[in-house]
N, C-alpha and C. Protein backbone atom coordinates (compact mmCIF):
# COMPACT_ATOMS: atom_id res chain seq x y z
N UNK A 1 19.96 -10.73 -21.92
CA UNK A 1 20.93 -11.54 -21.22
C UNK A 1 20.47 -11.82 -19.79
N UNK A 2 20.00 -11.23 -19.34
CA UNK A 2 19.32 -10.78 -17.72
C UNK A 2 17.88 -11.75 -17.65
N UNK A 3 17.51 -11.15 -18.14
CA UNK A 3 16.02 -12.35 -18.58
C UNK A 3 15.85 -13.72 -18.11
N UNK A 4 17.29 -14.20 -18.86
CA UNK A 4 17.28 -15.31 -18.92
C UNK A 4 17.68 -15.97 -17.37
N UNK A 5 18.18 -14.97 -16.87
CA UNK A 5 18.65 -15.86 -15.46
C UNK A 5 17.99 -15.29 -14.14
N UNK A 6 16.20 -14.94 -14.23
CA UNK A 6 15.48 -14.64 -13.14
C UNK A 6 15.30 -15.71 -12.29
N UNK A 7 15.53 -15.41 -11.48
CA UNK A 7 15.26 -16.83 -10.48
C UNK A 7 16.67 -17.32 -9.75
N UNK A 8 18.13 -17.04 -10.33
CA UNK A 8 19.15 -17.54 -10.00
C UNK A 8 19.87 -16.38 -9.05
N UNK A 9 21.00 -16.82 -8.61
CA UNK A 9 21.71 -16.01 -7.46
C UNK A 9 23.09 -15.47 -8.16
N UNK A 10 23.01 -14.47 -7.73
CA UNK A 10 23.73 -13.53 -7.77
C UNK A 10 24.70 -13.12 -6.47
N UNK A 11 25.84 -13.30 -6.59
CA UNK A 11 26.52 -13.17 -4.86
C UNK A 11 27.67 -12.23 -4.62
N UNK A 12 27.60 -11.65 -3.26
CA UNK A 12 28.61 -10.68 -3.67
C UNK A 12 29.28 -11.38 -2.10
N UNK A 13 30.99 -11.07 -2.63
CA UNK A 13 31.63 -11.80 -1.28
C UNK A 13 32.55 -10.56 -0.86
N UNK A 14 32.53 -10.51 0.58
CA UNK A 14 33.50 -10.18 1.33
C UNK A 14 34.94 -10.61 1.85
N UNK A 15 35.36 -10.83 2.65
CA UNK A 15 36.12 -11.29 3.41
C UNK A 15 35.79 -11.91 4.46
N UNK A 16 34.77 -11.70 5.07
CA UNK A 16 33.95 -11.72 6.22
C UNK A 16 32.59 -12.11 6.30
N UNK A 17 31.94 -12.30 4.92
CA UNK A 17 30.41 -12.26 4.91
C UNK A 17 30.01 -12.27 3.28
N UNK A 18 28.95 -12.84 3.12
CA UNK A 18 28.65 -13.18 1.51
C UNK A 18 27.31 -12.87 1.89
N UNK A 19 26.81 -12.31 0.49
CA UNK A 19 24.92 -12.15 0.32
C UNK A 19 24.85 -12.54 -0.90
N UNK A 20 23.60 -13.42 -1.04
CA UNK A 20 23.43 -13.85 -1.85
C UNK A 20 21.71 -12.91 -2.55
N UNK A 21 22.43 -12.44 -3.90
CA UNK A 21 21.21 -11.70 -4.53
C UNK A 21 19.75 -12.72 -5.51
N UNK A 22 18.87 -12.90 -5.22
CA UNK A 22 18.19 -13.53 -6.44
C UNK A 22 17.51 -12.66 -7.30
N UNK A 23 18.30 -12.49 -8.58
CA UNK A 23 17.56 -11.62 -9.39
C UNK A 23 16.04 -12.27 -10.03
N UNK A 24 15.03 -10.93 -9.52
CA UNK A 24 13.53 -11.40 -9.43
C UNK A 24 12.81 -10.78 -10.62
N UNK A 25 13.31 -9.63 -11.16
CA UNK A 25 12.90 -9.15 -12.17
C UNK A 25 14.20 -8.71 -12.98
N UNK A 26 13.69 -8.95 -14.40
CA UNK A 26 14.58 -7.88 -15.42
C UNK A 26 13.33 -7.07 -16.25
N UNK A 27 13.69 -5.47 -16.30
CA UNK A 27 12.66 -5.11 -17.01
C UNK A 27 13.19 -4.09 -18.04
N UNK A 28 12.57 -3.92 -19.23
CA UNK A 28 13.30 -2.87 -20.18
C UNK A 28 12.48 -1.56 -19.59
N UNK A 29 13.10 -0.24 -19.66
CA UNK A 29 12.30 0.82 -19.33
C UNK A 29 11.45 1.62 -20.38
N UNK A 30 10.52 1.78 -20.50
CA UNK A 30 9.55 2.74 -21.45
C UNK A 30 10.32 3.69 -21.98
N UNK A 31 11.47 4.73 -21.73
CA UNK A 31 11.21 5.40 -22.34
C UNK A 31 12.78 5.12 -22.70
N UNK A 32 13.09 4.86 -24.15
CA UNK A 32 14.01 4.33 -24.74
C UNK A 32 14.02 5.38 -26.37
N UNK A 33 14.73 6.14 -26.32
CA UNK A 33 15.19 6.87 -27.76
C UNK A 33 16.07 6.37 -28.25
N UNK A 34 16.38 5.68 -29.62
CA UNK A 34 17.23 5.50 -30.12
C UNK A 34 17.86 6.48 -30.82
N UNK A 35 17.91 7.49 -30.65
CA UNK A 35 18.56 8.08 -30.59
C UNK A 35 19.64 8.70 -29.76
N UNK A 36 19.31 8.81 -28.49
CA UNK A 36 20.13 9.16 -27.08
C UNK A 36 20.67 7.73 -26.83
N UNK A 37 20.23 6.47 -26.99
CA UNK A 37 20.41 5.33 -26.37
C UNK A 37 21.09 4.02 -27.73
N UNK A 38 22.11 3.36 -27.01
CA UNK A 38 22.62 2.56 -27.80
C UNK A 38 21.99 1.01 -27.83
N UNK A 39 21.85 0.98 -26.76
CA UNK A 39 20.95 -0.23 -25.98
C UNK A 39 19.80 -0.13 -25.75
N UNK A 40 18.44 -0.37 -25.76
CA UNK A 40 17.07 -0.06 -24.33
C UNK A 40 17.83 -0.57 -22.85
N UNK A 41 17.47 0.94 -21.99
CA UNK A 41 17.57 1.23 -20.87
C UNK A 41 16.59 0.06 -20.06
N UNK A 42 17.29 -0.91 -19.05
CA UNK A 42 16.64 -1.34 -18.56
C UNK A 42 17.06 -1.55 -16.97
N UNK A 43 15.76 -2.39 -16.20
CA UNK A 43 16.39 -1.88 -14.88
C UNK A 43 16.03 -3.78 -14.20
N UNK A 44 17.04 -4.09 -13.00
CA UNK A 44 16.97 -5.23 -12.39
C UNK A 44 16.61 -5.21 -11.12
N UNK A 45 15.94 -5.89 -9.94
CA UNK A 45 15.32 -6.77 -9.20
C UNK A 45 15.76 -7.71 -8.67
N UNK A 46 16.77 -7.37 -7.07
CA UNK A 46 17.33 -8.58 -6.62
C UNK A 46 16.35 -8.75 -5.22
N UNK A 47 16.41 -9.95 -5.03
CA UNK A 47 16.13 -9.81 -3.23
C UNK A 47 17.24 -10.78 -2.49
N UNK A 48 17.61 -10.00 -1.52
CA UNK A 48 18.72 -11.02 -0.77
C UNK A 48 17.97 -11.69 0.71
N UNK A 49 17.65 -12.51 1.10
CA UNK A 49 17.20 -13.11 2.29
C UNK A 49 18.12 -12.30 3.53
N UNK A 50 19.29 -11.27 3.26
CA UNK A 50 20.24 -11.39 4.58
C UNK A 50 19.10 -9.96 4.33
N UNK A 51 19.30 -10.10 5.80
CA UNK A 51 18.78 -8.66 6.30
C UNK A 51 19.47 -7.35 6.94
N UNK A 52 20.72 -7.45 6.75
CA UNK A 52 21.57 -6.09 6.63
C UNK A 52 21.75 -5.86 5.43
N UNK A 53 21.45 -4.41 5.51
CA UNK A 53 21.68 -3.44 3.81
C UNK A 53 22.64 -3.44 3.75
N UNK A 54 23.20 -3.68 2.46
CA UNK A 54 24.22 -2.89 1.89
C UNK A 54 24.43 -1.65 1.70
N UNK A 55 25.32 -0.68 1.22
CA UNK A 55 25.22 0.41 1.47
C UNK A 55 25.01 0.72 -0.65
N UNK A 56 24.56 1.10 -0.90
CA UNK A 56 24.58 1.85 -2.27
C UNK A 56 25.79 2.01 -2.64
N UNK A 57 25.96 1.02 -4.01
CA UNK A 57 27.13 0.96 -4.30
C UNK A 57 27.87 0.17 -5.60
N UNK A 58 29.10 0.87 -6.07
CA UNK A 58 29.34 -0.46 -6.83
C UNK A 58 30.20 -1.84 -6.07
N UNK A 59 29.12 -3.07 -6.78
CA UNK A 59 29.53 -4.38 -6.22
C UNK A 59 30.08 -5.26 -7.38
N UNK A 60 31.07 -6.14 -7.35
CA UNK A 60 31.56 -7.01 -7.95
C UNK A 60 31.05 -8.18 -7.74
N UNK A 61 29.55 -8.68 -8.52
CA UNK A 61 28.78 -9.70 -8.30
C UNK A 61 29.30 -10.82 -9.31
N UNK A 62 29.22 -11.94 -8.39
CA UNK A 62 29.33 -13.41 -9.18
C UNK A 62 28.10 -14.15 -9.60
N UNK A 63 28.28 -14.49 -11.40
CA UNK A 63 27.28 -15.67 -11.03
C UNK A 63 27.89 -16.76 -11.76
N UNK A 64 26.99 -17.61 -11.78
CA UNK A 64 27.49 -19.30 -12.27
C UNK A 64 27.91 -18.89 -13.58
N UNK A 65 27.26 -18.43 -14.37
CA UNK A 65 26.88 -18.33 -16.20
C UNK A 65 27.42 -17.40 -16.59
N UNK A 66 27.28 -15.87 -15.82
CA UNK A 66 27.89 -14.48 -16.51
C UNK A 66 28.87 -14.07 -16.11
N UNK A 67 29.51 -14.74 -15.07
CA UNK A 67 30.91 -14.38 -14.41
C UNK A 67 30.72 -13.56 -13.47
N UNK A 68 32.13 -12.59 -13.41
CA UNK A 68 31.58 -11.55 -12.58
C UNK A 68 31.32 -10.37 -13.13
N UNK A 69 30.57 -9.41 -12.80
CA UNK A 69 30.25 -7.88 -13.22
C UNK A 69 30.39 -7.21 -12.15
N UNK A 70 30.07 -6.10 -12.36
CA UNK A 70 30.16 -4.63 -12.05
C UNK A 70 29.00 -3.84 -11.68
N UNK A 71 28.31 -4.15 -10.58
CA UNK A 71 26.79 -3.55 -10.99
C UNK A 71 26.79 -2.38 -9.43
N UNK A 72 26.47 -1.30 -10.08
CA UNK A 72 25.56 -0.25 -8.86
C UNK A 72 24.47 -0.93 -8.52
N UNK A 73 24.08 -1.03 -7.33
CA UNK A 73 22.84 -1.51 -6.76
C UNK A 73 22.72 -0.62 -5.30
N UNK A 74 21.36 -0.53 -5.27
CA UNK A 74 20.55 0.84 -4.39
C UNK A 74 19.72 -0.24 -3.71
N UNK A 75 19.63 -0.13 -2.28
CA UNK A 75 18.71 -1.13 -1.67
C UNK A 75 17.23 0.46 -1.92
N UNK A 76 16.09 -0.75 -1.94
CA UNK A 76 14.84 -0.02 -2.40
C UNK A 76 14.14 -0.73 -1.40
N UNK A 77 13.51 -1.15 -0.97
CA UNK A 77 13.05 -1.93 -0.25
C UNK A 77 13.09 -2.73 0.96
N UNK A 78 12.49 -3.41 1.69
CA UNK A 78 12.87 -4.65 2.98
C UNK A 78 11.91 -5.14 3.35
N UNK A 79 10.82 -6.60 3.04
CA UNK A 79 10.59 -7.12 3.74
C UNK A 79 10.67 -8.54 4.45
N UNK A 80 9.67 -9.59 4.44
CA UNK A 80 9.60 -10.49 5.07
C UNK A 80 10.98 -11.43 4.11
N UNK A 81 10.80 -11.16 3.15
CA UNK A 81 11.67 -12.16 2.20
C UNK A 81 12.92 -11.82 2.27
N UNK A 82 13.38 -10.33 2.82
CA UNK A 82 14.39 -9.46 2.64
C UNK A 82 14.66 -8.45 2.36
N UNK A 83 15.75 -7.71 1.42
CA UNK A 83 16.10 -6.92 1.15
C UNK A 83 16.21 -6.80 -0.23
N UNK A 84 15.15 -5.51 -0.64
CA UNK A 84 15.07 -5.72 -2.31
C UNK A 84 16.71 -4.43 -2.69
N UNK A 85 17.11 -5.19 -3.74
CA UNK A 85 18.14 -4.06 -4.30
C UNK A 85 17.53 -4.02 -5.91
N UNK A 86 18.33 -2.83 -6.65
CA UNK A 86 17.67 -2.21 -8.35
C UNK A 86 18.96 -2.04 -8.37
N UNK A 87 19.34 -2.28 -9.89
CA UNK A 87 20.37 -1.45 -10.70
C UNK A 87 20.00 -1.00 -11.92
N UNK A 88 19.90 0.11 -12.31
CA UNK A 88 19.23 0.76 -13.10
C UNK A 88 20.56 1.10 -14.40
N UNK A 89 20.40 0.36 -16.07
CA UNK A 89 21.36 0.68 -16.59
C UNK A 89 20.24 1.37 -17.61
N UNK A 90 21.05 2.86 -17.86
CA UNK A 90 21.13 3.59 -18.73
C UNK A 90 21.42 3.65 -20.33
């Protein structure tokens, strides 16, 4: 589902201030038991151009196509482009 929309924005709004996420990667993770796992575990790749972090957290992100969700996201990163965030689903 994720795959399909690399490249597009992802946004999370405030009251006060909006960031806009571009998810840059979707990746499945290696180590996937089907047995422990219902799904393959995979993990996402945003970068936001704003350059204040967010704080680690769950966010109520919008997009055009998937609506809104529910995603933990961990800033990992920061450079010239921004601020990289991951949400890692289990």
């Amino acid at each position: 589902m994720f795959a399909a929309e690399i490249g597009t924005v992802f946004t999370i709004r405030f009251t006060d201030a909006q960031f806009d996420l571009v998810l840059s990667e979707a990746t499945l993770m290696e180590h996937h038991n089907p047995l422990v796992h219902t799904r393959a575990p995979f993990s996402l790749l945003f970068v936001c151009p704003d350059h204040r972090i967010l704080e680690q957290g769950n966010y109520a992100i919008d997009h055009e196509r998937l609506g809104r969700i529910e995603i933990f996201i961990v800033a990992v990163a920061a450079d010239a482009d921004g601020v990289h965030y991951e949400a890692v689903f289990n």
